[in-house]
PDB file of N, CA and C in Angstrom:
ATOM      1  N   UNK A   1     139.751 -33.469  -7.894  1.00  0.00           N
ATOM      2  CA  UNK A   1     139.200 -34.571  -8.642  1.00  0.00           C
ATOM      3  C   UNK A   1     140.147 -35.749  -8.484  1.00  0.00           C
ATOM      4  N   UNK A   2     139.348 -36.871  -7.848  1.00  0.00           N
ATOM      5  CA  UNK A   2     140.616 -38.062  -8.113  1.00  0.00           C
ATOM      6  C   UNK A   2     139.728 -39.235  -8.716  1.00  0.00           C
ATOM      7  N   UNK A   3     140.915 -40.055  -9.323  1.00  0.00           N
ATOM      8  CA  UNK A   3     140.298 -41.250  -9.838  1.00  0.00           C
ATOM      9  C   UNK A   3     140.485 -42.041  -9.239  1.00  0.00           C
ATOM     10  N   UNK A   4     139.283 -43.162  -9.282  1.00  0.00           N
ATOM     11  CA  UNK A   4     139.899 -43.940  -7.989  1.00  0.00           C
ATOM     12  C   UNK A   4     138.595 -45.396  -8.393  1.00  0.00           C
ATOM     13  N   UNK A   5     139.014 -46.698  -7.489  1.00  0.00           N
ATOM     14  CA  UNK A   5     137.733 -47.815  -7.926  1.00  0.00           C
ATOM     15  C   UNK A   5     137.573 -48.445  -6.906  1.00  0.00           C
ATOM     16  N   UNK A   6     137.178 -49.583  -6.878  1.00  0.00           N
ATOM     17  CA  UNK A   6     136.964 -50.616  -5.171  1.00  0.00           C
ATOM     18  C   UNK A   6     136.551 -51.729  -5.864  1.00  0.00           C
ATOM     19  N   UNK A   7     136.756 -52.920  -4.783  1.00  0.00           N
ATOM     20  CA  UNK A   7     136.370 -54.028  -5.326  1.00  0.00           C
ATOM     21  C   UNK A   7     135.624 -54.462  -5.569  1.00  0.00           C
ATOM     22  N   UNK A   8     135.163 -55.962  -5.991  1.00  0.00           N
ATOM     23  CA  UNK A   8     133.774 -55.977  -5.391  1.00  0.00           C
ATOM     24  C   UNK A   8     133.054 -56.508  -4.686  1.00  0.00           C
ATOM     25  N   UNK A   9     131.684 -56.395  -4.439  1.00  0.00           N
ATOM     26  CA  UNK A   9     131.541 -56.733  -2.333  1.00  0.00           C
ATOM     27  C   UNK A   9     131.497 -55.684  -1.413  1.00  0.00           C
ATOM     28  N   UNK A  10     132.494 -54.673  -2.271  1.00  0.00           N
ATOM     29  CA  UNK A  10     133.364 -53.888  -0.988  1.00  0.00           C
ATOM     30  C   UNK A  10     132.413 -52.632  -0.425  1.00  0.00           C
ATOM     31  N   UNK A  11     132.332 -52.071   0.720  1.00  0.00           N
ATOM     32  CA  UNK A  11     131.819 -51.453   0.717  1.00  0.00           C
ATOM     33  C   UNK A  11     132.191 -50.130   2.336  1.00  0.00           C
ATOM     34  N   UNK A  12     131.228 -49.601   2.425  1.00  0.00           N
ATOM     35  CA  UNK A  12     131.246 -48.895   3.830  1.00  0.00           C
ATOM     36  C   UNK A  12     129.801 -48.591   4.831  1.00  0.00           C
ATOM     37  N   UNK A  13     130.609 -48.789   5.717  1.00  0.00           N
ATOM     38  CA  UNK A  13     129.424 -48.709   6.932  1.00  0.00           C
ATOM     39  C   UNK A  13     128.708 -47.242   6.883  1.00  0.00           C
ATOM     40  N   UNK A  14     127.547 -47.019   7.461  1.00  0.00           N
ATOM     41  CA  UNK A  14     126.855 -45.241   7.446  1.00  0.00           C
ATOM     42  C   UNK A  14     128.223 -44.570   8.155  1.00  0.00           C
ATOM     43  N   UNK A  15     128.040 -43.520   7.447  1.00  0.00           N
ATOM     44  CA  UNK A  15     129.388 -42.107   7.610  1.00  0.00           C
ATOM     45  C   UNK A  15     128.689 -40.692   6.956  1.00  0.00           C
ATOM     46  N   UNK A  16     129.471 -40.040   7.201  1.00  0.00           N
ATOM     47  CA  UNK A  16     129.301 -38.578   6.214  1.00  0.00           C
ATOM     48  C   UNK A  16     130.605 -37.906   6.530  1.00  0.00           C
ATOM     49  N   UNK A  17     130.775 -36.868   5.646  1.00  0.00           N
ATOM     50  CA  UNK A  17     131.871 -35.957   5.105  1.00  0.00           C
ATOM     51  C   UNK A  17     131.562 -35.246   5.671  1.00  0.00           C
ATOM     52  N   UNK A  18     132.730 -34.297   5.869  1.00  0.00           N
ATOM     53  CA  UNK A  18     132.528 -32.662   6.393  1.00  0.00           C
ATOM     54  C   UNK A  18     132.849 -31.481   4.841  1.00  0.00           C
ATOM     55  N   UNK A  19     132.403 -32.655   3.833  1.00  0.00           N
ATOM     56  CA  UNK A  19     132.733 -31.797   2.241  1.00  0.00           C
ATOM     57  C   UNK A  19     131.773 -32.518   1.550  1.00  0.00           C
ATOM     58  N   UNK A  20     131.267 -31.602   0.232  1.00  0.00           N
ATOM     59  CA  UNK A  20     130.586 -32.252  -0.408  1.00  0.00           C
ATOM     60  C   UNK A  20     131.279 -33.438  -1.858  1.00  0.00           C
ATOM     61  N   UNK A  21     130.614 -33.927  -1.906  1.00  0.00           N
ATOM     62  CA  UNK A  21     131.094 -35.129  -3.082  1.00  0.00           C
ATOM     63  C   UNK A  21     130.384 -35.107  -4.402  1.00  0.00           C
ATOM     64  N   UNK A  22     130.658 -35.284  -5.260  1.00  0.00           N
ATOM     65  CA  UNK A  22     130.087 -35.927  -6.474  1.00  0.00           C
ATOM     66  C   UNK A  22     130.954 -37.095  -6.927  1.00  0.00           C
ATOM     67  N   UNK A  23     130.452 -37.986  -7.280  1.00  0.00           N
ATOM     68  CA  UNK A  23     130.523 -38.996  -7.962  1.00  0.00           C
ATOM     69  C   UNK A  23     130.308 -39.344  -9.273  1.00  0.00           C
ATOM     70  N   UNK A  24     131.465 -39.723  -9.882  1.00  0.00           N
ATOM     71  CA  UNK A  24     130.915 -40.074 -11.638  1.00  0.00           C
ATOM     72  C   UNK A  24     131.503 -41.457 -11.440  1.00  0.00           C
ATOM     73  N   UNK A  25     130.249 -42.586 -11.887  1.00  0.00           N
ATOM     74  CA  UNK A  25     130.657 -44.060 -11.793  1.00  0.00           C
ATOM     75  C   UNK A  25     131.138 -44.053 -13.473  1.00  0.00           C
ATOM     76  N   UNK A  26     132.418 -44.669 -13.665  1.00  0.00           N
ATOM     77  CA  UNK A  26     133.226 -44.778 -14.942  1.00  0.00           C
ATOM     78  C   UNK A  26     132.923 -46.238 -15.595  1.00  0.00           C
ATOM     79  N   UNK A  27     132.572 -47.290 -14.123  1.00  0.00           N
ATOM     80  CA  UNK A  27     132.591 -48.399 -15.008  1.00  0.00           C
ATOM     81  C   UNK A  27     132.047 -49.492 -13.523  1.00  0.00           C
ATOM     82  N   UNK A  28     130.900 -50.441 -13.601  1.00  0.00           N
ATOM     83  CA  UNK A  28     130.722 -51.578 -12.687  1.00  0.00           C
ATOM     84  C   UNK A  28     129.702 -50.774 -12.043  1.00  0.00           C
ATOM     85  N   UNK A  29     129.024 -50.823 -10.548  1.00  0.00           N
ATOM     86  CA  UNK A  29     128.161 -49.909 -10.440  1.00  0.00           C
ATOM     87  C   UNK A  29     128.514 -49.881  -8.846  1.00  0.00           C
ATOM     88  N   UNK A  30     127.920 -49.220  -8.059  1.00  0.00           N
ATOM     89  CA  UNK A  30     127.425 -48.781  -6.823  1.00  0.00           C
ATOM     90  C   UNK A  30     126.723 -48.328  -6.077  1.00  0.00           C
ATOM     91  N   UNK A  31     125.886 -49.069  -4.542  1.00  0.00           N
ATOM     92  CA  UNK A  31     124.646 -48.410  -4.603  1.00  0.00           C
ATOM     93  C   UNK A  31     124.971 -47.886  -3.506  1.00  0.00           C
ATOM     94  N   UNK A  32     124.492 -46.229  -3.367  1.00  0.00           N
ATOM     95  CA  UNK A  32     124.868 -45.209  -2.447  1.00  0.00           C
ATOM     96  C   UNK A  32     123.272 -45.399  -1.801  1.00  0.00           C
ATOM     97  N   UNK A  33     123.586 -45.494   0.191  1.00  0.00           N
ATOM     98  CA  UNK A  33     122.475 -45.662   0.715  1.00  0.00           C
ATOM     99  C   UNK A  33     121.863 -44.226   1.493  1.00  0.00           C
ATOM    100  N   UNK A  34     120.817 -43.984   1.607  1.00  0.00           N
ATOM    101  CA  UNK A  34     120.815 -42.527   2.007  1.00  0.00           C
ATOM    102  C   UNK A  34     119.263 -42.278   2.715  1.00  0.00           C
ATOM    103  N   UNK A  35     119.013 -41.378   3.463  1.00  0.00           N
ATOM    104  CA  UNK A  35     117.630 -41.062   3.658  1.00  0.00           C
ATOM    105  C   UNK A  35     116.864 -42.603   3.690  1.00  0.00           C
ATOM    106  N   UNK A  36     117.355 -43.777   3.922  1.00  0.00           N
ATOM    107  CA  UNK A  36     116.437 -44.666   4.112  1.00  0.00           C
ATOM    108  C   UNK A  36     116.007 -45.236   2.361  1.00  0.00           C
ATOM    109  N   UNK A  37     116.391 -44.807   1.756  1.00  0.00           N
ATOM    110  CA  UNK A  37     116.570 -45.349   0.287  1.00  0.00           C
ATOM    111  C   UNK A  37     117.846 -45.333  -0.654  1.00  0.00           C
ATOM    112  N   UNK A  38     118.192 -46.947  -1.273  1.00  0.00           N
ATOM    113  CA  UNK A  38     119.131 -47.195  -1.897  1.00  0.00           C
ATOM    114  C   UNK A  38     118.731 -46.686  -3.425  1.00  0.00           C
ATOM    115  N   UNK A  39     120.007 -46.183  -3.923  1.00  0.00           N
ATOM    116  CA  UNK A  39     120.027 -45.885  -5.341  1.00  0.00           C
ATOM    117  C   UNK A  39     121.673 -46.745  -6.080  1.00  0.00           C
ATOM    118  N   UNK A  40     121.027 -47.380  -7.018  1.00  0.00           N
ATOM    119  CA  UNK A  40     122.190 -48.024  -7.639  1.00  0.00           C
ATOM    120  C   UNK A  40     122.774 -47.094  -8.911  1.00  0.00           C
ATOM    121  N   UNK A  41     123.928 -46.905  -9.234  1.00  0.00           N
ATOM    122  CA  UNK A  41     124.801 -45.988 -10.165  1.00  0.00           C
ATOM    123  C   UNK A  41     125.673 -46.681 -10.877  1.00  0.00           C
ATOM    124  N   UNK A  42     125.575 -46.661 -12.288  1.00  0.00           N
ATOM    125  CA  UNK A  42     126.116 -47.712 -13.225  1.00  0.00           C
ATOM    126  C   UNK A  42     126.557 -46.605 -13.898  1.00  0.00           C
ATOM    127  N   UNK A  43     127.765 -46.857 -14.893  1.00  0.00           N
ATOM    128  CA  UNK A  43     129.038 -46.084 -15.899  1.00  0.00           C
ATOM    129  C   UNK A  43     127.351 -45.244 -16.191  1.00  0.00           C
ATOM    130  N   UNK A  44     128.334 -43.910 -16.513  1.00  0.00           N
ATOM    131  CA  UNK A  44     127.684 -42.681 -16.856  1.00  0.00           C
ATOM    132  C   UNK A  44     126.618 -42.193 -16.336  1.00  0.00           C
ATOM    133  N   UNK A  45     126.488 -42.579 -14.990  1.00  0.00           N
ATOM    134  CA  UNK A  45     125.250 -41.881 -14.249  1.00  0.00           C
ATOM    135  C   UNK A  45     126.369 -41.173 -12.752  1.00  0.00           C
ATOM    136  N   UNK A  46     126.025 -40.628 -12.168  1.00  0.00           N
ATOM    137  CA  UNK A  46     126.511 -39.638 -11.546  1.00  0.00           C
ATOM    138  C   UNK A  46     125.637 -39.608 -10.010  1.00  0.00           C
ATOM    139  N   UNK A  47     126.504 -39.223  -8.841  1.00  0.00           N
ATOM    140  CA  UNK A  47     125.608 -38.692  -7.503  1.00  0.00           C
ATOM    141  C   UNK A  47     126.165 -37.893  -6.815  1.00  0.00           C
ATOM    142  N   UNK A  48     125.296 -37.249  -5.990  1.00  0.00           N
ATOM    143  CA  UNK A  48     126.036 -36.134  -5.637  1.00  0.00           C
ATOM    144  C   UNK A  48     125.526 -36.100  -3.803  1.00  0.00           C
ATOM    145  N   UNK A  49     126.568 -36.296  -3.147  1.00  0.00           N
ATOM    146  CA  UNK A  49     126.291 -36.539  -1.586  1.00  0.00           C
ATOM    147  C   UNK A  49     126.807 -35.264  -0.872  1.00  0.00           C
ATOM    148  N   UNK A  50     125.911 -34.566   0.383  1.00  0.00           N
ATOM    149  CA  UNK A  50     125.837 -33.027   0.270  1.00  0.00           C
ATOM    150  C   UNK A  50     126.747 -33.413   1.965  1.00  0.00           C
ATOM    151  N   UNK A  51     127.457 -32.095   2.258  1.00  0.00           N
ATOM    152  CA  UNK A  51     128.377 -32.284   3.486  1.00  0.00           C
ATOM    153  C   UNK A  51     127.196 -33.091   4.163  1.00  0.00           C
ATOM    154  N   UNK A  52     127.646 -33.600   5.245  1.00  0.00           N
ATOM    155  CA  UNK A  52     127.005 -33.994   6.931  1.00  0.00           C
ATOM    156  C   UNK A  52     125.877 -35.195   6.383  1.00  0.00           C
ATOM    157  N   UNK A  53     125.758 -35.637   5.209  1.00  0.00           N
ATOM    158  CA  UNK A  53     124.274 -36.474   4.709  1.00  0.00           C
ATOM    159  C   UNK A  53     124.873 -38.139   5.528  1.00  0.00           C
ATOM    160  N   UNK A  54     124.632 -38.322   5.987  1.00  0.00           N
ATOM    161  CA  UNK A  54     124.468 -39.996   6.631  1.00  0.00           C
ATOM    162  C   UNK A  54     124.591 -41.254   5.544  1.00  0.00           C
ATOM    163  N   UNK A  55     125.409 -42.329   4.831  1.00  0.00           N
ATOM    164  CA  UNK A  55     125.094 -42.748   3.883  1.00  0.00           C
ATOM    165  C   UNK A  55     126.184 -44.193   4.120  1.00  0.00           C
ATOM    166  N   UNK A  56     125.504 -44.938   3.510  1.00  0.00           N
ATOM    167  CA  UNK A  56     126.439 -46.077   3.293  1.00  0.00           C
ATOM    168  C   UNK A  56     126.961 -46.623   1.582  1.00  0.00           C
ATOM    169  N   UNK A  57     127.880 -47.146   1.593  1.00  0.00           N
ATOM    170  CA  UNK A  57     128.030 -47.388   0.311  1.00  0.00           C
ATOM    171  C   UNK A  57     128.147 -49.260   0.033  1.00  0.00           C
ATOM    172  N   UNK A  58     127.696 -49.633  -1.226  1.00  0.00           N
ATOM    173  CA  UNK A  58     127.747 -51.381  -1.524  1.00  0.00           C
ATOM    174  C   UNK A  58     128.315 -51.198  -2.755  1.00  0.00           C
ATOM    175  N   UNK A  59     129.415 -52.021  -3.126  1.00  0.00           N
ATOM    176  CA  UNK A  59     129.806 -52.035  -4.847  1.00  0.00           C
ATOM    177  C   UNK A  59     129.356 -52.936  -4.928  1.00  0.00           C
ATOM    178  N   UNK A  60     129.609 -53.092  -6.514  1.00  0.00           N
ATOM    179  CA  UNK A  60     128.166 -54.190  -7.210  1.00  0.00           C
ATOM    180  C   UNK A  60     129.469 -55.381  -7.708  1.00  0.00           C
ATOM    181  N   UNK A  61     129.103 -56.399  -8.163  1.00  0.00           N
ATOM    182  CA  UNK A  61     129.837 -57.659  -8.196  1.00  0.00           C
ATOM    183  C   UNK A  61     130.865 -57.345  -9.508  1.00  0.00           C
ATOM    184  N   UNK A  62     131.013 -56.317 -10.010  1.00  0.00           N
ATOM    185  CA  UNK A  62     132.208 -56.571 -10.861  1.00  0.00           C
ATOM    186  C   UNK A  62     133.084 -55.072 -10.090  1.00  0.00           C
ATOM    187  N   UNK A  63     132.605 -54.792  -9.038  1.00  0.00           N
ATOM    188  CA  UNK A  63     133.483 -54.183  -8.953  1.00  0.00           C
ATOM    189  C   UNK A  63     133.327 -52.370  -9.516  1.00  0.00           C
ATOM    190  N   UNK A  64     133.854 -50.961  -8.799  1.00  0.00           N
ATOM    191  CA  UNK A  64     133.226 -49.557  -9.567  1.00  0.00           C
ATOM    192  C   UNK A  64     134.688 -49.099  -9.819  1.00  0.00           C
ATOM    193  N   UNK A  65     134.583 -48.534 -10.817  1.00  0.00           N
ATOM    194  CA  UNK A  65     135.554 -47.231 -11.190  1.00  0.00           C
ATOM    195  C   UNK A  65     135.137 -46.358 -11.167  1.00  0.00           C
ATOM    196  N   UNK A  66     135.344 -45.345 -10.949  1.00  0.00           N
ATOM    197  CA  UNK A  66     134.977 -43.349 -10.523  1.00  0.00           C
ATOM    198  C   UNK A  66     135.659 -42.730 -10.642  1.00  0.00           C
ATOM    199  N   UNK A  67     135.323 -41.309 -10.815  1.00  0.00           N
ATOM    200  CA  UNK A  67     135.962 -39.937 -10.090  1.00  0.00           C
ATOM    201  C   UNK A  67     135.225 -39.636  -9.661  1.00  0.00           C
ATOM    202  N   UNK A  68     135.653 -38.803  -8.029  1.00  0.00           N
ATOM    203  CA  UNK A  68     135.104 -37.765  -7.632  1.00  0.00           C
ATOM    204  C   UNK A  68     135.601 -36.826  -7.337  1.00  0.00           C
ATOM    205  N   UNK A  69     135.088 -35.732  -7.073  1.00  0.00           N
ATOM    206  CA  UNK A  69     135.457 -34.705  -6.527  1.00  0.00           C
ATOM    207  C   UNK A  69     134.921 -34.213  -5.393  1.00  0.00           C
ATOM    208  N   UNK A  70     135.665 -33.217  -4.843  1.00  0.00           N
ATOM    209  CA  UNK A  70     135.079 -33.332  -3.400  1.00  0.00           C
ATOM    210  C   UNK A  70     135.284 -31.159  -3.410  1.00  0.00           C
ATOM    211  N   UNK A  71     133.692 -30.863  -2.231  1.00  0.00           N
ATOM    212  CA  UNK A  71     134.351 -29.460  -2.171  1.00  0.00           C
ATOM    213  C   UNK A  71     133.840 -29.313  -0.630  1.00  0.00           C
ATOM    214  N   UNK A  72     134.589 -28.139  -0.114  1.00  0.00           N
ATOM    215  CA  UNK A  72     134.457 -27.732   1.171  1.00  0.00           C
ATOM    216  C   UNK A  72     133.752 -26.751   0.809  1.00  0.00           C
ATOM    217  N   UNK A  73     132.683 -26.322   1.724  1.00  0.00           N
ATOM    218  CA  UNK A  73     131.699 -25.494   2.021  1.00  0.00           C
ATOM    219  C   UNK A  73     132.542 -24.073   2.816  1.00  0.00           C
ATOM    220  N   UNK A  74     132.321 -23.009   1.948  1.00  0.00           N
ATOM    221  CA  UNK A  74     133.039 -21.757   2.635  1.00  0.00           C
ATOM    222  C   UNK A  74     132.334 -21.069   3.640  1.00  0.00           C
ATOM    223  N   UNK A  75     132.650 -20.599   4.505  1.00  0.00           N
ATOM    224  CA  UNK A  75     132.033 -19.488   5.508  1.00  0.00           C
ATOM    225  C   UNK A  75     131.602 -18.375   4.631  1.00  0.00           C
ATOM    226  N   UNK A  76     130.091 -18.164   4.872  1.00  0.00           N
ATOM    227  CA  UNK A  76     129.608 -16.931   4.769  1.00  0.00           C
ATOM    228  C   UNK A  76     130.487 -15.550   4.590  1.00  0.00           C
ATOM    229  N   UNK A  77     130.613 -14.865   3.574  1.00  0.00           N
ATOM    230  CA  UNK A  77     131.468 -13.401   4.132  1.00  0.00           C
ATOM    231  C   UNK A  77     130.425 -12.356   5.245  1.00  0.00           C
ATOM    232  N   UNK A  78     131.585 -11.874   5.896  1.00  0.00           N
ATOM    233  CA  UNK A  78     130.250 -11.042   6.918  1.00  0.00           C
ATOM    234  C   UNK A  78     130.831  -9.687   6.530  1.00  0.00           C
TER     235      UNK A  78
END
């Protein structure tokens, strides 16, 4: 789990993780882009971006505070 914020404006080009994410927006908002549809996330709403998903991110004009956490996907036991 880390805490962490960005400015605002700020953002990122399409990417994906090789881990999954959740997101808790703490404060300002952010809109996570995905599947061809934007969703905006303001204090106390939450998202959750799954390994390998394609996505861009926009912070909103005052700027986001968050935590997330992040998990790696385990190998199957055989």
């Amino acid at each position: 789990m880390v805490h962490g914020g960005l400015k605002a404006g700020s953002g990122e080009e399409l990417h994906a993780h090789d881990f999954d994410a959740r997101i808790m927006v703490l404060g300002g908002e952010i809109t996570v882009c995905r599947d061809n549809t934007a969703m905006t996330f303001k204090a106390g709403e939450h998202c959750e971006i799954p390994a390998g998903c394609v996505h861009a991110t926009q912070v909103g004009p005052e700027g986001v505070a968050f935590m997330v956490g992040n998990a790696y996907r385990r190998a199957a036991a055989t």
